[in-house]
C-alpha atoms as a PDB file:
ATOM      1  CA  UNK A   1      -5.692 -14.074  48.732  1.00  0.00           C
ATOM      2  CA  UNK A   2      -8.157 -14.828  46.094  1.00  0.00           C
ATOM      3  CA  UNK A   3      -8.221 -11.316  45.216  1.00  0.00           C
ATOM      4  CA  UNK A   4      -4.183 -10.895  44.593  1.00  0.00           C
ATOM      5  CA  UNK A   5      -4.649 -14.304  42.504  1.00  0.00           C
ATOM      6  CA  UNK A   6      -7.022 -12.912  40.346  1.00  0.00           C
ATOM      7  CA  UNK A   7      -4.900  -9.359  39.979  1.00  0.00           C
ATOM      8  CA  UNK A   8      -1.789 -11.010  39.279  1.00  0.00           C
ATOM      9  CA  UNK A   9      -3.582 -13.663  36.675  1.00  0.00           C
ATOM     10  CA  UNK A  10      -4.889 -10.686  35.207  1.00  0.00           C
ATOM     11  CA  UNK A  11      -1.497  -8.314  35.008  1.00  0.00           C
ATOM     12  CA  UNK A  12       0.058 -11.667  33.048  1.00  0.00           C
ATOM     13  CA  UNK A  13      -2.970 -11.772  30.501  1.00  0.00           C
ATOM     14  CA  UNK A  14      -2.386  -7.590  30.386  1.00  0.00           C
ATOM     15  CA  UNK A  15       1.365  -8.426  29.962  1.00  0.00           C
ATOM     16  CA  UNK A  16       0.617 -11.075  27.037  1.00  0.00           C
ATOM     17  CA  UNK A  17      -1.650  -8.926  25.367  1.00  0.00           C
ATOM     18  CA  UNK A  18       0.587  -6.262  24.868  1.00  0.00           C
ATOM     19  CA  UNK A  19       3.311  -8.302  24.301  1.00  0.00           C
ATOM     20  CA  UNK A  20       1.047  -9.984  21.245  1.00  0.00           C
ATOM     21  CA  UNK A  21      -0.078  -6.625  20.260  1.00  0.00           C
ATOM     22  CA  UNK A  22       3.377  -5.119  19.789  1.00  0.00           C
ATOM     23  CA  UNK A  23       4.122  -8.372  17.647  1.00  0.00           C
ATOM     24  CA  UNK A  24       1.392  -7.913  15.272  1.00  0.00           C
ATOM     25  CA  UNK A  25       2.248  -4.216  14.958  1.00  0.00           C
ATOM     26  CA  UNK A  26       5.862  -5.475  13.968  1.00  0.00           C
ATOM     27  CA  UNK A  27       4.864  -8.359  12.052  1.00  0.00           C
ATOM     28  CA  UNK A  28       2.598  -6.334  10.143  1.00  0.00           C
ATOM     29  CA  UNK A  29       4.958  -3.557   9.068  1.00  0.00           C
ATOM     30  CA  UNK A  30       7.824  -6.783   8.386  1.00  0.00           C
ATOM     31  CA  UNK A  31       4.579  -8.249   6.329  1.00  0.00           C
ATOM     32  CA  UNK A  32       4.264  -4.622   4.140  1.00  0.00           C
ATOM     33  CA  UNK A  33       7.780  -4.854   3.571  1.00  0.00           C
ATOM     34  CA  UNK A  34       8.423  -8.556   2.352  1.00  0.00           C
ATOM     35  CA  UNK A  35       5.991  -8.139   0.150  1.00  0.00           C
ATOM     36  CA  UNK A  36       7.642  -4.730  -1.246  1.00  0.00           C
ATOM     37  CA  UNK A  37      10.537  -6.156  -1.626  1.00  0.00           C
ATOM     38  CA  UNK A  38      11.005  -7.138  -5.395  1.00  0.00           C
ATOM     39  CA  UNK A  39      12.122  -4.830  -8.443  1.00  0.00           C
ATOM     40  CA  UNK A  40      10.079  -2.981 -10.063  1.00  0.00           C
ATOM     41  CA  UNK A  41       9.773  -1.092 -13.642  1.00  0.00           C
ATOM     42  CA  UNK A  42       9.185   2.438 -14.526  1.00  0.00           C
ATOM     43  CA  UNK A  43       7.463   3.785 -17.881  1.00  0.00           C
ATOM     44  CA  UNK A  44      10.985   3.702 -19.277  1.00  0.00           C
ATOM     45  CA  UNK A  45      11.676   0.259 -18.142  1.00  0.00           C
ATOM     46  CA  UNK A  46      14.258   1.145 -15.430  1.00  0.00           C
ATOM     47  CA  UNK A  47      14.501  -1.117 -12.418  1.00  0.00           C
ATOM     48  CA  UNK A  48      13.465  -0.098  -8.897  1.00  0.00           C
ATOM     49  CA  UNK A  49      14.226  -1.638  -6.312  1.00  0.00           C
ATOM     50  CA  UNK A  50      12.987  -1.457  -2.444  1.00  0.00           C
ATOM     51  CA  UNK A  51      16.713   0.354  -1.327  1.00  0.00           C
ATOM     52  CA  UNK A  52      15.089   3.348  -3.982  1.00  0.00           C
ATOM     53  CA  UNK A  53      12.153   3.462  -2.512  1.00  0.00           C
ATOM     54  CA  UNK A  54      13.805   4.276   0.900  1.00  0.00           C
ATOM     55  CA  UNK A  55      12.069   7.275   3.365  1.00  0.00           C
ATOM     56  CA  UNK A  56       9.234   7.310   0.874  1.00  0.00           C
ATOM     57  CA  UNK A  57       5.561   7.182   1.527  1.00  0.00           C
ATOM     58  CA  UNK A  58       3.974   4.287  -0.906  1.00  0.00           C
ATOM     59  CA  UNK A  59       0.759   3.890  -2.420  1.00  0.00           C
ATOM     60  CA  UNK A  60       0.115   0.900  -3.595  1.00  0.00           C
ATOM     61  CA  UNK A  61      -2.620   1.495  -6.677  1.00  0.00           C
ATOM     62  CA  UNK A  62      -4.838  -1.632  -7.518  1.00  0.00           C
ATOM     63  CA  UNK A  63      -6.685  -1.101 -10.427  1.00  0.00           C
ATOM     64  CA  UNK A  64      -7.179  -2.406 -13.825  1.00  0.00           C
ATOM     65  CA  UNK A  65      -7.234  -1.388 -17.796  1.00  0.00           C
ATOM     66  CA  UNK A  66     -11.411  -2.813 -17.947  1.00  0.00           C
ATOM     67  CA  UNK A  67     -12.240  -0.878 -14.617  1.00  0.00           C
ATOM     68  CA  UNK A  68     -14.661   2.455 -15.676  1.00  0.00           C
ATOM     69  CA  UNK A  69     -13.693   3.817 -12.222  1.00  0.00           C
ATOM     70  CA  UNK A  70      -9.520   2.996 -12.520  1.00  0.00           C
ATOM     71  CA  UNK A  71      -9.895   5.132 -16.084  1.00  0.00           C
ATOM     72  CA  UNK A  72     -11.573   7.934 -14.184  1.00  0.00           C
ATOM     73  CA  UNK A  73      -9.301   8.222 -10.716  1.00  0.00           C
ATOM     74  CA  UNK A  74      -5.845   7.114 -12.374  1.00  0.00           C
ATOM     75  CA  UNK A  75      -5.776  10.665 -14.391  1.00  0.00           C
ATOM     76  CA  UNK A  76      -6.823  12.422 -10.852  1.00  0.00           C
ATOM     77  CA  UNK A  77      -4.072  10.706  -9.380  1.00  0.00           C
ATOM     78  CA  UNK A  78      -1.600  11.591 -11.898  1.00  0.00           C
ATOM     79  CA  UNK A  79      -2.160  15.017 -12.202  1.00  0.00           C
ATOM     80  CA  UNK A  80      -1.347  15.032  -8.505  1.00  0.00           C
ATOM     81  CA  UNK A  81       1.507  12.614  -7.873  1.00  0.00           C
ATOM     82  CA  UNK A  82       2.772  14.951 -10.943  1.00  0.00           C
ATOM     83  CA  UNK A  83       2.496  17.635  -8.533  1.00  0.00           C
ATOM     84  CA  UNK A  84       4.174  16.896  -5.160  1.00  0.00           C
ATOM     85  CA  UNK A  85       5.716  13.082  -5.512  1.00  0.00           C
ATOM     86  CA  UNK A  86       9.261  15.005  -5.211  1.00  0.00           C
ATOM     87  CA  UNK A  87       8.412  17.273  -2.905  1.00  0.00           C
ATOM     88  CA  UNK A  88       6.480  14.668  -0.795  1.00  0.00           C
ATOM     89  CA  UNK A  89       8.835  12.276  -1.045  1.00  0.00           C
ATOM     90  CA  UNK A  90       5.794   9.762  -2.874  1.00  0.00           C
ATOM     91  CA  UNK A  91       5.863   7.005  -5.066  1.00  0.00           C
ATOM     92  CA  UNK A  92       3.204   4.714  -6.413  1.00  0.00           C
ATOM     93  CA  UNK A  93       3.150   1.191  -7.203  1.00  0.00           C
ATOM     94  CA  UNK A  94       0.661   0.228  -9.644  1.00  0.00           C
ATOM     95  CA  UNK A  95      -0.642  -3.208  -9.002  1.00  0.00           C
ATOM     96  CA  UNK A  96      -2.795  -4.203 -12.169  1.00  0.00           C
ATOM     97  CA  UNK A  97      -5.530  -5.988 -12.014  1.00  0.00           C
ATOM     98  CA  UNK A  98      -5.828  -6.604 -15.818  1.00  0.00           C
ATOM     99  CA  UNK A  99      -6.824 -10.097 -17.486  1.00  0.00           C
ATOM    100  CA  UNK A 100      -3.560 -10.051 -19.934  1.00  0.00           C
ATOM    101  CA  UNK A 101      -0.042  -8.428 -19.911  1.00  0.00           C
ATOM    102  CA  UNK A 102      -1.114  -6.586 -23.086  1.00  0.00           C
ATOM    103  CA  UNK A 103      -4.246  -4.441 -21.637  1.00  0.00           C
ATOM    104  CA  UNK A 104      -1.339  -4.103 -19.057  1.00  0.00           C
ATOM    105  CA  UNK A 105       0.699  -2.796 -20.315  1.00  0.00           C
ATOM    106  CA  UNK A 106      -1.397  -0.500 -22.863  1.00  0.00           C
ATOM    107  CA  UNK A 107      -2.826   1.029 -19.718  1.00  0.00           C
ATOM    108  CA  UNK A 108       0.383   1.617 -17.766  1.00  0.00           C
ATOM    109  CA  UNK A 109       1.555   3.878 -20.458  1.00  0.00           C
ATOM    110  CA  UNK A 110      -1.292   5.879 -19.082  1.00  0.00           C
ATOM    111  CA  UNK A 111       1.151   6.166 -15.351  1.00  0.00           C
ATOM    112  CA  UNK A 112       4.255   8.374 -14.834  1.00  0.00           C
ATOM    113  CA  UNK A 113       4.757   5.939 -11.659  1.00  0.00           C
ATOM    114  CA  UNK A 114       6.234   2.702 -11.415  1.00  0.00           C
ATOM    115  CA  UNK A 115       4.303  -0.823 -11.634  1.00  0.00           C
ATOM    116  CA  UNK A 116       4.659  -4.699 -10.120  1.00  0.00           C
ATOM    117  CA  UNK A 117       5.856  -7.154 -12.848  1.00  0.00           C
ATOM    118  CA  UNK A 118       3.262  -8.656 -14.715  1.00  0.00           C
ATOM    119  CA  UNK A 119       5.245 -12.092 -13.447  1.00  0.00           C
ATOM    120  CA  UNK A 120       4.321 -11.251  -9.660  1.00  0.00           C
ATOM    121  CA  UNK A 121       0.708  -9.991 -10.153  1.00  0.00           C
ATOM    122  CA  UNK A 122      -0.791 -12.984  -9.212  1.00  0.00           C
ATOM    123  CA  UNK A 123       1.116 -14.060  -6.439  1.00  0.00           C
ATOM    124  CA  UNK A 124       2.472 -11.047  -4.699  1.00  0.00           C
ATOM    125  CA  UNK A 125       0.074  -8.722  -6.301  1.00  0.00           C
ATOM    126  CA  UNK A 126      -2.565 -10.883  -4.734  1.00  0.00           C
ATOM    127  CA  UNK A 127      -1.395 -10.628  -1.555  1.00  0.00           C
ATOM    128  CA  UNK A 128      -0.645  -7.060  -1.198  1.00  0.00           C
ATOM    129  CA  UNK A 129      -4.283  -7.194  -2.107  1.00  0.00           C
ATOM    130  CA  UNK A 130      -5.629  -9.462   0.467  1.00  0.00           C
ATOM    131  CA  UNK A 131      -2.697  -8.058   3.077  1.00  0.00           C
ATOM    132  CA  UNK A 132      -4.318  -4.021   2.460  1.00  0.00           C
ATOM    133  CA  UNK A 133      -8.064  -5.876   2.637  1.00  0.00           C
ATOM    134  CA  UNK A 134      -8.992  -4.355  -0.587  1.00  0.00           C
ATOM    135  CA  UNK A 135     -12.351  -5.425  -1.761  1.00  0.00           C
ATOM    136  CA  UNK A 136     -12.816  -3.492  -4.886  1.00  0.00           C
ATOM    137  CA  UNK A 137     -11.124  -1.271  -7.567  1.00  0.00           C
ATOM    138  CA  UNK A 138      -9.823   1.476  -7.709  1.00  0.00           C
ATOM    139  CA  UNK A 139      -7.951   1.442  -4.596  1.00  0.00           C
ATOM    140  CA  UNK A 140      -5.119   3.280  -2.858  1.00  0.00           C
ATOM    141  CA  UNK A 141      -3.255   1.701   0.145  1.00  0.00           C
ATOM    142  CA  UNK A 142      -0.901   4.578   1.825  1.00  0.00           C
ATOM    143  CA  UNK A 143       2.374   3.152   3.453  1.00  0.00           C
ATOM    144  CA  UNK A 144       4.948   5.318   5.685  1.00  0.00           C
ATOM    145  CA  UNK A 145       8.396   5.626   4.988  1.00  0.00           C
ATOM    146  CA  UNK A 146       8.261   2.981   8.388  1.00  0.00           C
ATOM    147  CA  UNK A 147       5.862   0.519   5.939  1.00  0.00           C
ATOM    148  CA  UNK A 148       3.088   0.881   8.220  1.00  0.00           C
ATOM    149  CA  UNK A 149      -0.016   1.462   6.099  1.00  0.00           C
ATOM    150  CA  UNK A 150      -1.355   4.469   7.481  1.00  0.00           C
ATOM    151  CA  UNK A 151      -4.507   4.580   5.064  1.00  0.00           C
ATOM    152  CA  UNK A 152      -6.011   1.120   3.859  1.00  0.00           C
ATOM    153  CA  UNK A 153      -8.284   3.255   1.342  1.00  0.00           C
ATOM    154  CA  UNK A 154      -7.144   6.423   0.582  1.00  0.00           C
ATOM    155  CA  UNK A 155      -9.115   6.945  -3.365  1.00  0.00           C
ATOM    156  CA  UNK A 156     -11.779   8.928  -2.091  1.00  0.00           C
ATOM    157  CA  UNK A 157      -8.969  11.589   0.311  1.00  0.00           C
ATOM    158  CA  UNK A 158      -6.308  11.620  -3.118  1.00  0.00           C
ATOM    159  CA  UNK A 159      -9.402  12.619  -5.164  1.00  0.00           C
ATOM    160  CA  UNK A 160     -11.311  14.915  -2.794  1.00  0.00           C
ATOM    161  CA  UNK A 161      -8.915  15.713   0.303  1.00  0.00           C
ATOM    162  CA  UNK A 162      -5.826  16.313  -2.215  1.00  0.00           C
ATOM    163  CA  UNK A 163      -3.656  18.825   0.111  1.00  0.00           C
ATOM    164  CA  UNK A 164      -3.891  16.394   3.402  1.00  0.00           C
ATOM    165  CA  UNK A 165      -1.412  14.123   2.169  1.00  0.00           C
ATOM    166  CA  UNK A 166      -0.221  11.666   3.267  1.00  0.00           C
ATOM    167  CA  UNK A 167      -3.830  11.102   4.062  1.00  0.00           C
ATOM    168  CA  UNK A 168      -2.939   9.021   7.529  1.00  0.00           C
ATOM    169  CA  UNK A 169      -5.390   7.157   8.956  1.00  0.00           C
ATOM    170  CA  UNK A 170      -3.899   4.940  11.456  1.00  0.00           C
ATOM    171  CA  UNK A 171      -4.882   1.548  11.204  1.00  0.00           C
ATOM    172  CA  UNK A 172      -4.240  -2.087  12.007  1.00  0.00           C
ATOM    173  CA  UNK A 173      -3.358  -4.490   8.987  1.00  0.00           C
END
């Protein structure tokens, strides 16, 4: 008797589990894609909206004007999303990380993506930051079409491991 106890006690905490597990999983991807959800500008100052971005992959680019490292990668990454963003189906969101709109926007002149408003950098911008746990710039977070991020750091595989895009890593944020 003791022994059915402890099996059924222990199917309900299996049952729970999973049933928590697949919540995160959806919470998580409902997370990525609140927090995507605003307008956004291009380099001619068109608006883009999340409906656009629709059965794309994302990468959400952190980096900053200051940054020695940003000024290196961002004309790596350009030269490639110049390459296959069509074909790939890719767009980039460039999340700045810059002290003052005007070193902002100086630098995102530099981008043939699109870019978070300088009015939502520090609050949504912050927490697409602390959402992808970034720690440092530059930075890459990959996001499915789905918005599950499928690479929380994907700098190093854009730079080095260019023709293995999307560069998945499954992962839990």
């Amino acid at each position: 008797k003791q022994w059915y106890q402890r099996r059924v006690r222990g199917s309900r905490n299996m049952k729970s589990t999973l049933v928590l597990l697949a919540t995160l999983v959806v919470a998580s991807s409902t997370d990525v894609k609140s927090l995507l959800d605003t307008t956004y500008t291009d380099g001619a100052g068109n608006n883009v909206t999340l409906s656009d971005l629709s059965g794309k992959y994302i990468g959400l680019y952190f980096s900053a004007s200051w940054c020695g490292g940003c000024r290196k990668f961002t004309p790596i990454m350009a030269d490639l999303y110049n390459k296959i963003h069509e074909d790939k189906k890719w767009e980039i969101i460039w999340v700045t990380h810059d002290k003052n709109e005007p070193d902002a926007d100086k630098y995102f002149k530099e981008m043939p993506w699109i870019r978070l408003p300088w009015s939502e950098v520090a609050t949504r911008g912050a927490s697409m930051f602390k959402l992808t746990k970034q720690r440092f710039i530059p930075s890459v977070t990959m996001i499915d079409a789905d918005f599950n991020v499928i690479n929380p750091e994907a700098s190093l595989d854009i730079e080095f491991e260019p023709d293995d895009f999307p560069w998945s890593r499954r992962c839990s944020v």
